[in-house]
Protein backbone atom coordinates (compact mmCIF):
# COMPACT_ATOMS: atom_id res chain seq x y z
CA UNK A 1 -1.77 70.13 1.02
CA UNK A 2 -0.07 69.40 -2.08
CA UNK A 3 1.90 66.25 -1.05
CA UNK A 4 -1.57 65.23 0.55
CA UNK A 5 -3.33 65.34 -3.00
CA UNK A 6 -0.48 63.89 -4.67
CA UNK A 7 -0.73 60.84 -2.48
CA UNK A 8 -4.26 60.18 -2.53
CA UNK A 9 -4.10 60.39 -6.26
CA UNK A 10 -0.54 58.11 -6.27
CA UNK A 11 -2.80 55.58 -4.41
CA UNK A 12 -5.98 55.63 -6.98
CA UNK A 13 -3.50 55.26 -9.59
CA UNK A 14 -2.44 52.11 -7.68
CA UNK A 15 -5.65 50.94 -7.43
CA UNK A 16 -6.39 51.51 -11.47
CA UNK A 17 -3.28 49.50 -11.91
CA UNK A 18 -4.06 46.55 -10.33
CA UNK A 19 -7.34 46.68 -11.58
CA UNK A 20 -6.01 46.85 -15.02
CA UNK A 21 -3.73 44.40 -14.08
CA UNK A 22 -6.82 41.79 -12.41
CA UNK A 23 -8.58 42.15 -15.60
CA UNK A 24 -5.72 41.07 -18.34
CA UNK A 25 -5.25 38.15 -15.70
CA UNK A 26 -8.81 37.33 -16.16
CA UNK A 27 -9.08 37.96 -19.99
CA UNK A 28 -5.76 35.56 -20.32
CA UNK A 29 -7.87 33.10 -18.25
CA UNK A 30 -11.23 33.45 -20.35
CA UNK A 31 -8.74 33.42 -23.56
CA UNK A 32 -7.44 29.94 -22.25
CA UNK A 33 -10.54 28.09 -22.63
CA UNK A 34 -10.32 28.26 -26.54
CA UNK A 35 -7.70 27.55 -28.64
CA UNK A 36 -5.01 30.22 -29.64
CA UNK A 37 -2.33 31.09 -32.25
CA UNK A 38 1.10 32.71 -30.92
CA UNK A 39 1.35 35.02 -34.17
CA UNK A 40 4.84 34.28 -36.59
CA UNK A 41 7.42 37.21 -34.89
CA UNK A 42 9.05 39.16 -37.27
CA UNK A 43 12.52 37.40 -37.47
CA UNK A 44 10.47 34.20 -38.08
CA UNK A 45 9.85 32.87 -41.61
CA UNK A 46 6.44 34.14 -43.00
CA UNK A 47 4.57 31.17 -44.54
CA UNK A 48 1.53 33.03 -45.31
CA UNK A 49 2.50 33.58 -49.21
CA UNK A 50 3.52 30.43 -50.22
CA UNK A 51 1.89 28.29 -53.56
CA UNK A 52 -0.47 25.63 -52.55
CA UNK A 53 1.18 22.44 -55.06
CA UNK A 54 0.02 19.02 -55.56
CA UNK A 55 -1.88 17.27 -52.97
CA UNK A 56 -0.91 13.72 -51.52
CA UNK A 57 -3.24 11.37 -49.73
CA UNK A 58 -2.11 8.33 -47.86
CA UNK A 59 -3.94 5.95 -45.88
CA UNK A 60 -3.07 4.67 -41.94
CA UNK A 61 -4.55 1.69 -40.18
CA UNK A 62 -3.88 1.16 -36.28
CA UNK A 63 -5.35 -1.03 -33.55
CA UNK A 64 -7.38 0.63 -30.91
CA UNK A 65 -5.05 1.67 -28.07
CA UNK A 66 -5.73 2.92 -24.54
CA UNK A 67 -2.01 3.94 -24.60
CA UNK A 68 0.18 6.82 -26.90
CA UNK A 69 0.47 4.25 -29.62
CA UNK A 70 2.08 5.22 -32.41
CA UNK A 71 2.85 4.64 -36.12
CA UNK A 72 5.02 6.01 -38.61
CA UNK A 73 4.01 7.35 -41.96
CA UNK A 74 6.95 7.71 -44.47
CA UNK A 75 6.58 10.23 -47.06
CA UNK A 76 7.28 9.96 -50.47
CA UNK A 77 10.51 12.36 -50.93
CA UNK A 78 9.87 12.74 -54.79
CA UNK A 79 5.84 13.50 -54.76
CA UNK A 80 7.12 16.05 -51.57
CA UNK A 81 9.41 17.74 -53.26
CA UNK A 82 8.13 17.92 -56.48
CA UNK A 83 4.66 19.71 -54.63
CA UNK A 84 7.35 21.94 -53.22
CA UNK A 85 9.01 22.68 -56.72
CA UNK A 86 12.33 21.91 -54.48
CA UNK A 87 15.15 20.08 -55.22
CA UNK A 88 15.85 19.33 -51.15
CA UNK A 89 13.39 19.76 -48.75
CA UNK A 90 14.72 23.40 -46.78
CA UNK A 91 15.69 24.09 -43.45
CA UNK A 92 12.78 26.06 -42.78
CA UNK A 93 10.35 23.79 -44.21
CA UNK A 94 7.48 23.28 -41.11
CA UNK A 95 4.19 21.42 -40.30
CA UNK A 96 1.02 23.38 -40.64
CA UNK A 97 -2.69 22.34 -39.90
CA UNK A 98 -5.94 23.41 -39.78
CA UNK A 99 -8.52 25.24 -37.86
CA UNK A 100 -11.84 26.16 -38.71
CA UNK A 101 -10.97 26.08 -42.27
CA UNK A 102 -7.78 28.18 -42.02
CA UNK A 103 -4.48 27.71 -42.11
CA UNK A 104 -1.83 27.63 -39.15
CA UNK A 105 1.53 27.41 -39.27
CA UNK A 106 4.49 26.25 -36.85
CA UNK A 107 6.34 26.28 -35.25
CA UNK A 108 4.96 28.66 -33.15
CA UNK A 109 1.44 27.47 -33.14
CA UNK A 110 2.28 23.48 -32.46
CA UNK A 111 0.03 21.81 -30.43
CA UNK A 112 2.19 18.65 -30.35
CA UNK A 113 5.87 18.06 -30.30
CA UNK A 114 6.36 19.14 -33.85
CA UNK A 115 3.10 19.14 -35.15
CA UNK A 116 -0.79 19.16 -34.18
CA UNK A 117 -3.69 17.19 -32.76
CA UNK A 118 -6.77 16.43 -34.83
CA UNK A 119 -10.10 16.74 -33.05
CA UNK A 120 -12.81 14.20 -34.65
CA UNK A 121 -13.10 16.65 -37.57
CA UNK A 122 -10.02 17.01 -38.56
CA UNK A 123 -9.51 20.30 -37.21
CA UNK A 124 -6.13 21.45 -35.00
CA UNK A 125 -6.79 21.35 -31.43
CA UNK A 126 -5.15 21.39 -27.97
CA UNK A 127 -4.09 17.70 -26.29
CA UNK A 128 -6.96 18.83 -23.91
CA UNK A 129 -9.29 19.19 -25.72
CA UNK A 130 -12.04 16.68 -24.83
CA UNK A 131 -12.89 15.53 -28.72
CA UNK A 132 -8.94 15.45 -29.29
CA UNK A 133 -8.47 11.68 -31.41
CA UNK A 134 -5.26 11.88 -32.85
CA UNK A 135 -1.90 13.94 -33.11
CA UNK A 136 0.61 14.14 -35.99
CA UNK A 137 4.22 15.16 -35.59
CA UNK A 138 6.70 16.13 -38.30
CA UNK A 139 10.09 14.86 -38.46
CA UNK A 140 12.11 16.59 -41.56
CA UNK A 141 15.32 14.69 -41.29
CA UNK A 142 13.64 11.24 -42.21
CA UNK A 143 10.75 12.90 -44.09
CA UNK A 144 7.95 11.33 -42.04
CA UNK A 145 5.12 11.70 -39.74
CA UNK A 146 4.26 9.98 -36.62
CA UNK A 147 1.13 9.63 -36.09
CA UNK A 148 -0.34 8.36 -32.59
CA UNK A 149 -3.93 8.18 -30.63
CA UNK A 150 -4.94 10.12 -27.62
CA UNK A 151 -5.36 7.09 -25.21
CA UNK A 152 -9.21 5.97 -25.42
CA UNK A 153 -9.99 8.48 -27.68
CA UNK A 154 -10.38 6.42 -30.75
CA UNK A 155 -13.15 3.78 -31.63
CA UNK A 156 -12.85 0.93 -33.61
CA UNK A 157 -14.86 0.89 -37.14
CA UNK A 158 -14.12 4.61 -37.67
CA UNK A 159 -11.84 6.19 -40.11
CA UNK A 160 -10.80 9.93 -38.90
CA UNK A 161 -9.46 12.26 -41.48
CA UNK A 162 -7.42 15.39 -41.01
CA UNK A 163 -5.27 17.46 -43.75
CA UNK A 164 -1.79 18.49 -42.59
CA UNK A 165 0.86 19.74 -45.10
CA UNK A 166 4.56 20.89 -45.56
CA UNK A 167 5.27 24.56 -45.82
CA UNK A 168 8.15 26.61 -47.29
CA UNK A 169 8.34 30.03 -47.45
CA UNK A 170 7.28 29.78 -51.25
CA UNK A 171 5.71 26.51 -51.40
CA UNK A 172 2.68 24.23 -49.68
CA UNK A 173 2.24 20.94 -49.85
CA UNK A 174 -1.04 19.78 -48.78
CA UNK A 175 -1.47 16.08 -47.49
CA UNK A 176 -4.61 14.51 -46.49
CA UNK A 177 -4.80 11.33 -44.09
CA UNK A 178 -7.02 9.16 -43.66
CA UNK A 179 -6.87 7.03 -40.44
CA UNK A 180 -9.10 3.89 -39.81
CA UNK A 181 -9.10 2.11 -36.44
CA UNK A 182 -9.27 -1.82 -36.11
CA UNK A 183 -9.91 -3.70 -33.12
CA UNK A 184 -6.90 -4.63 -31.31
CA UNK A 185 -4.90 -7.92 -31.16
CA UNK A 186 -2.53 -9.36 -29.86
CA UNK A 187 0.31 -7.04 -29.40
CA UNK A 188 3.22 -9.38 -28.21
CA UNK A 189 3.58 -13.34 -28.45
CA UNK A 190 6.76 -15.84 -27.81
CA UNK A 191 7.81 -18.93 -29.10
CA UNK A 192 9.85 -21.61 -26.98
CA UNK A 193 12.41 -23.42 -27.82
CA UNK A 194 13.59 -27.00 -27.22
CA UNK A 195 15.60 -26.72 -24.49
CA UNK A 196 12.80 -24.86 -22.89
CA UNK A 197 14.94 -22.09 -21.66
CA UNK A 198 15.48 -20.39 -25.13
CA UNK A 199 12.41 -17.78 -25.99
CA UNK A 200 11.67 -15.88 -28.64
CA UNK A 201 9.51 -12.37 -27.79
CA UNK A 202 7.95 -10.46 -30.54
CA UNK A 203 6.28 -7.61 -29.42
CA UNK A 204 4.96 -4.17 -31.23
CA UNK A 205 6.13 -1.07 -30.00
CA UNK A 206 5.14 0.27 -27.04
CA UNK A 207 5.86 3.54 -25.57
CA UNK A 208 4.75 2.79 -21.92
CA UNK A 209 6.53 -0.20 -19.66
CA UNK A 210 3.38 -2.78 -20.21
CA UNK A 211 5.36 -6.32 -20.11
CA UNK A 212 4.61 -9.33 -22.34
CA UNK A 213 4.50 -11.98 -19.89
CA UNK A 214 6.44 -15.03 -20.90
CA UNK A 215 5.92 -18.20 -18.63
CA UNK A 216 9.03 -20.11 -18.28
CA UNK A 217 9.67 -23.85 -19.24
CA UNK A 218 9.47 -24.93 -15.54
CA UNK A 219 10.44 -28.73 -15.84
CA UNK A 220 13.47 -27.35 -18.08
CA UNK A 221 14.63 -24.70 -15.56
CA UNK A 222 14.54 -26.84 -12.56
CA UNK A 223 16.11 -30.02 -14.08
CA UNK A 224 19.19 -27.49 -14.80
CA UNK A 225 19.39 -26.37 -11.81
CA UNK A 226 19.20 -29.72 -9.89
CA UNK A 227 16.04 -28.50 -8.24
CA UNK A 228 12.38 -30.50 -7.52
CA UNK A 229 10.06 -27.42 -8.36
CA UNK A 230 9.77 -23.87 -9.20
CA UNK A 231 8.86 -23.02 -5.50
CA UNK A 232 13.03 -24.14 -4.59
CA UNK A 233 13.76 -21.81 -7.22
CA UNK A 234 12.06 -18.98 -5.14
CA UNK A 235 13.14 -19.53 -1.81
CA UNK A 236 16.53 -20.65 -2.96
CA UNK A 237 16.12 -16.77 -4.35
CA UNK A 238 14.62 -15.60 -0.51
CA UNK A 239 17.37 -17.67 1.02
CA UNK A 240 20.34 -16.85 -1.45
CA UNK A 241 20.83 -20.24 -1.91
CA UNK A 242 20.06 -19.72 -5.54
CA UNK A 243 21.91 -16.61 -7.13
CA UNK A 244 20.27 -14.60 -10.25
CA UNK A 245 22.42 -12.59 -12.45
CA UNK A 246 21.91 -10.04 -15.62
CA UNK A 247 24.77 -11.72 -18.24
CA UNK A 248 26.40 -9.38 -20.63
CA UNK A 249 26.14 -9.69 -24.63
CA UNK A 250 30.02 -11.07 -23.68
CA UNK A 251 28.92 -13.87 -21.78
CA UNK A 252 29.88 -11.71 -18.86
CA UNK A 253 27.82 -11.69 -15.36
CA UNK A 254 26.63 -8.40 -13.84
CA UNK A 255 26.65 -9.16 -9.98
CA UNK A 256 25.71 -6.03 -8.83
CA UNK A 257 21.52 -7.18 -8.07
CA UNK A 258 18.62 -5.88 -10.21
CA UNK A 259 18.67 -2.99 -12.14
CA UNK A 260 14.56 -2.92 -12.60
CA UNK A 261 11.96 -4.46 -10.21
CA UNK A 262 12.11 -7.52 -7.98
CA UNK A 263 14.82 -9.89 -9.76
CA UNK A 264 15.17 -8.35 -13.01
CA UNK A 265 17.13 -6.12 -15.30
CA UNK A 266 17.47 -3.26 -17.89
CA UNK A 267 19.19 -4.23 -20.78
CA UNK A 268 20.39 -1.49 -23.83
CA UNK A 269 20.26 -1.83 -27.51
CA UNK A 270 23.61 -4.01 -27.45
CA UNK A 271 22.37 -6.61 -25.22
CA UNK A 272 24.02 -5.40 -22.06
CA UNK A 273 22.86 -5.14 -18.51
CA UNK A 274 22.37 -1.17 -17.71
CA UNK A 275 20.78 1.11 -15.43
CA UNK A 276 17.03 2.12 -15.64
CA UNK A 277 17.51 5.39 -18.16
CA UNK A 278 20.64 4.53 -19.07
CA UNK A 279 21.93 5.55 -22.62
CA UNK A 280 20.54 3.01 -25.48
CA UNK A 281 17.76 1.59 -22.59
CA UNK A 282 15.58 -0.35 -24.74
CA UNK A 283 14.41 -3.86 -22.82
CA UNK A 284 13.49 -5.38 -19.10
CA UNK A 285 13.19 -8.76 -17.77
CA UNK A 286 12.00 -9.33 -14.47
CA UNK A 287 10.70 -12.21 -12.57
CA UNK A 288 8.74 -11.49 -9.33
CA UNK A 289 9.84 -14.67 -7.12
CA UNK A 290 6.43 -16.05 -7.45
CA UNK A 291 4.99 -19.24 -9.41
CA UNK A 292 4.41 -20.19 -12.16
CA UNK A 293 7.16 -18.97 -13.50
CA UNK A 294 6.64 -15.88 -15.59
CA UNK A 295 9.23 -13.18 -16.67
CA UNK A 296 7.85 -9.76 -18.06
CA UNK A 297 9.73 -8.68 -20.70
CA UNK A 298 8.86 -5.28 -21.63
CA UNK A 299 10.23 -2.11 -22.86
CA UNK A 300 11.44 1.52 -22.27
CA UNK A 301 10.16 4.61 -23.45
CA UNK A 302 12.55 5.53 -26.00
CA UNK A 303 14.98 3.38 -28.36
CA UNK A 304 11.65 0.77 -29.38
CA UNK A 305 11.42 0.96 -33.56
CA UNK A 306 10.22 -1.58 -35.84
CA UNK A 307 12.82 -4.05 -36.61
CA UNK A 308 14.88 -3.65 -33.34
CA UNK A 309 16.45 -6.73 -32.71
CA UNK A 310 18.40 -8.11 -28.98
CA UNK A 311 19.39 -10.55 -27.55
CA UNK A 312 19.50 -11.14 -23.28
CA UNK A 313 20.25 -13.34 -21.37
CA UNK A 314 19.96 -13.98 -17.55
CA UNK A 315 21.36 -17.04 -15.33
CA UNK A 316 19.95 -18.92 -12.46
CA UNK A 317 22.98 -20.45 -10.51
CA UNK A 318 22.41 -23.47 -7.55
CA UNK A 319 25.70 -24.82 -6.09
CA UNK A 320 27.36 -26.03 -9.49
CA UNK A 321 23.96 -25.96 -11.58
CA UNK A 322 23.48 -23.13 -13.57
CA UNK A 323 20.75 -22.50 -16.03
CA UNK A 324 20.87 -19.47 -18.81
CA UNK A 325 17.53 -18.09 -20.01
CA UNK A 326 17.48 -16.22 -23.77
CA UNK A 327 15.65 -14.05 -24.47
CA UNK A 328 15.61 -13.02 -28.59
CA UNK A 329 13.46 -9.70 -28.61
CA UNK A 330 12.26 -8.59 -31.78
CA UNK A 331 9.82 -5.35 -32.31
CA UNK A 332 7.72 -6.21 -35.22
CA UNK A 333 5.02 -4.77 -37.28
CA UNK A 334 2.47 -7.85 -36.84
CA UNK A 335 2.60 -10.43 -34.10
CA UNK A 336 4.12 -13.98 -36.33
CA UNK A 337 1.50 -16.88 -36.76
CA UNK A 338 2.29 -19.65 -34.21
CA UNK A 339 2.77 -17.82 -30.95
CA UNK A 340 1.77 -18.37 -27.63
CA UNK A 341 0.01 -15.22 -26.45
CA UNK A 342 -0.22 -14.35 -23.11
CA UNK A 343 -3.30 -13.59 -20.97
CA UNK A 344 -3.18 -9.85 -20.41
């Protein structure tokens, strides 16, 4: 009788378990929907005391993007530090944002990387978030913030404005952003140069593999090559009468194939053929066979920053003709005056 009861009751306590259990699950789900703070733990610095100091306003301008494009807004150490009352920034200094008017600290309640996004006004929100414009992420070795879109997010004519800030444990320093949005140009162009198999590609960074499409010199290429068009060139490449090779910042040929799509190749920082991936990947070039003649050169996700220079090279070779084509990368700011600008 007794083991009877105790088993019916084990098994209602079962039941009240689960359904205890079935309604946290659901009240984690509903909780999901808006946005929420993982509170500081106890070991973790506590931020909430610290002195508001001076506050520092800058102002950003980028191009409309469709992509993660991104920009990167160097702080001024002195005005920093001196809102900080520090003489070096500290190892536990952090982003913080805000959120309905208060104040949230990470890095515990990031929403980014090592920062936030900014909804349309300016408050911290999720990268979900359906009005979610822009994100800002901290970076305390250099001092700086990067600041990037949420792709198609932005429009062009507005100015979005969020307020962001360094905190110490004894110290705040607010700074407000302002962000205006032009209409996007050109972001790559190229130059040729007399030979006709020299090029120089300027392009602004871009952290996706979208190639600037360079047409080659096609008169210059074949009359190296001893050839009577561009089409020879591509069977001679179906055929293997004509050999294609990634070249080396030694002058030295990598005869292995392609290391990227059709007849192309990775290249790192140093100008040398590598694998897709591979440490220091920073640039492709790849030509698809087809005519005219048009390489994409683009880039990696990682390794692109503004003034990033390279130079690579890749040969053509036809019996005894060979023909080198250069390729002088350069990640700029602006696109120079006097390029040719591909159709996108």
């Amino acid at each position: 009788m007794f083991i009877l009861i105790g088993s019916i009751m084990m098994k209602m306590y079962n039941k009240i378990a689960v359904l205890a259990a079935l309604a946290l699950i659901f009240v984690g789900c509903t909780k999901q929907e808006h946005l929420t703070y993982t509170q500081l733990n106890s070991s973790e610095v506590d931020y909430s005391g610290a002195v508001e100091g001076d506050a520092l306003s800058y102002g950003v301008s980028m191009e409309q993007s469709d992509y993660f494009d991104e920009t990167v807004l160097q702080l001024d150490k002195s005005s920093v530090l001196s809102a900080l009352g520090a003489s070096s920034l500290p190892s536990s200094a952090v982003l913080y944002g805000y959120e309905d008017g208060s104040k949230v600290f990470g890095p515990d309640a990031y929403t980014s990387t090592t920062g936030f996004y900014f909804d349309s006004e300016g408050d911290v929100c999720s990268s979900a978030d359906e009005d979610a414009v822009l994100y800002a992420d901290f970076n305390a070795s250099s001092l700086s913030l990067t600041i990037g879109q949420v792709p198609e997010a932005c429009e062009v004519g507005k100015t979005y404005t969020f307020v962001t800030g360094i905190a110490t444990a004894s110290a705040l320093c607010p700074i407000k952003i302002e962000v205006e949005i032009t209409e996007a140009g050109s972001w790559c162009g190229y130059t040729v140069g007399d030979d006709g198999l020299t090029y120089d590609v300027y392009e602004q960074v871009k952290m996706d593999y979208t190639p600037c499409k360079v047409e080659i010199d096609a008169s210059a290429l074949c009359s190296a090559l001893g050839v009577s068009s561009a089409s020879k060139i591509a069977s001679g490449i179906s055929d293997n009468s004509v050999v294609f090779y990634g070249m080396n910042s030694d002058g030295s040929l990598y005869t292995a194939g392609s290391t990227a799509n059709n007849s192309g190749h990775w290249f790192n920082t140093s100008g040398d053929v590598c694998s897709w991936k591979a440490d220091n990947w920073f640039i492709y070039s790849e030509w698809d066979n087809s005519t005219p003649i048009i390489f994409n050169v683009g880039q990696g996700l990682e390794n692109s920053v503004v003034g990033q220079n390279v130079t690579i090279r890749q040969k053509f070779v036809y019996g005894s003709n060979e023909a080198v084509l250069t390729f002088n990368v350069h990640i700029v700011d602006t696109i120079p005056d006097g390029c040719i600008i591909p159709e996108e």
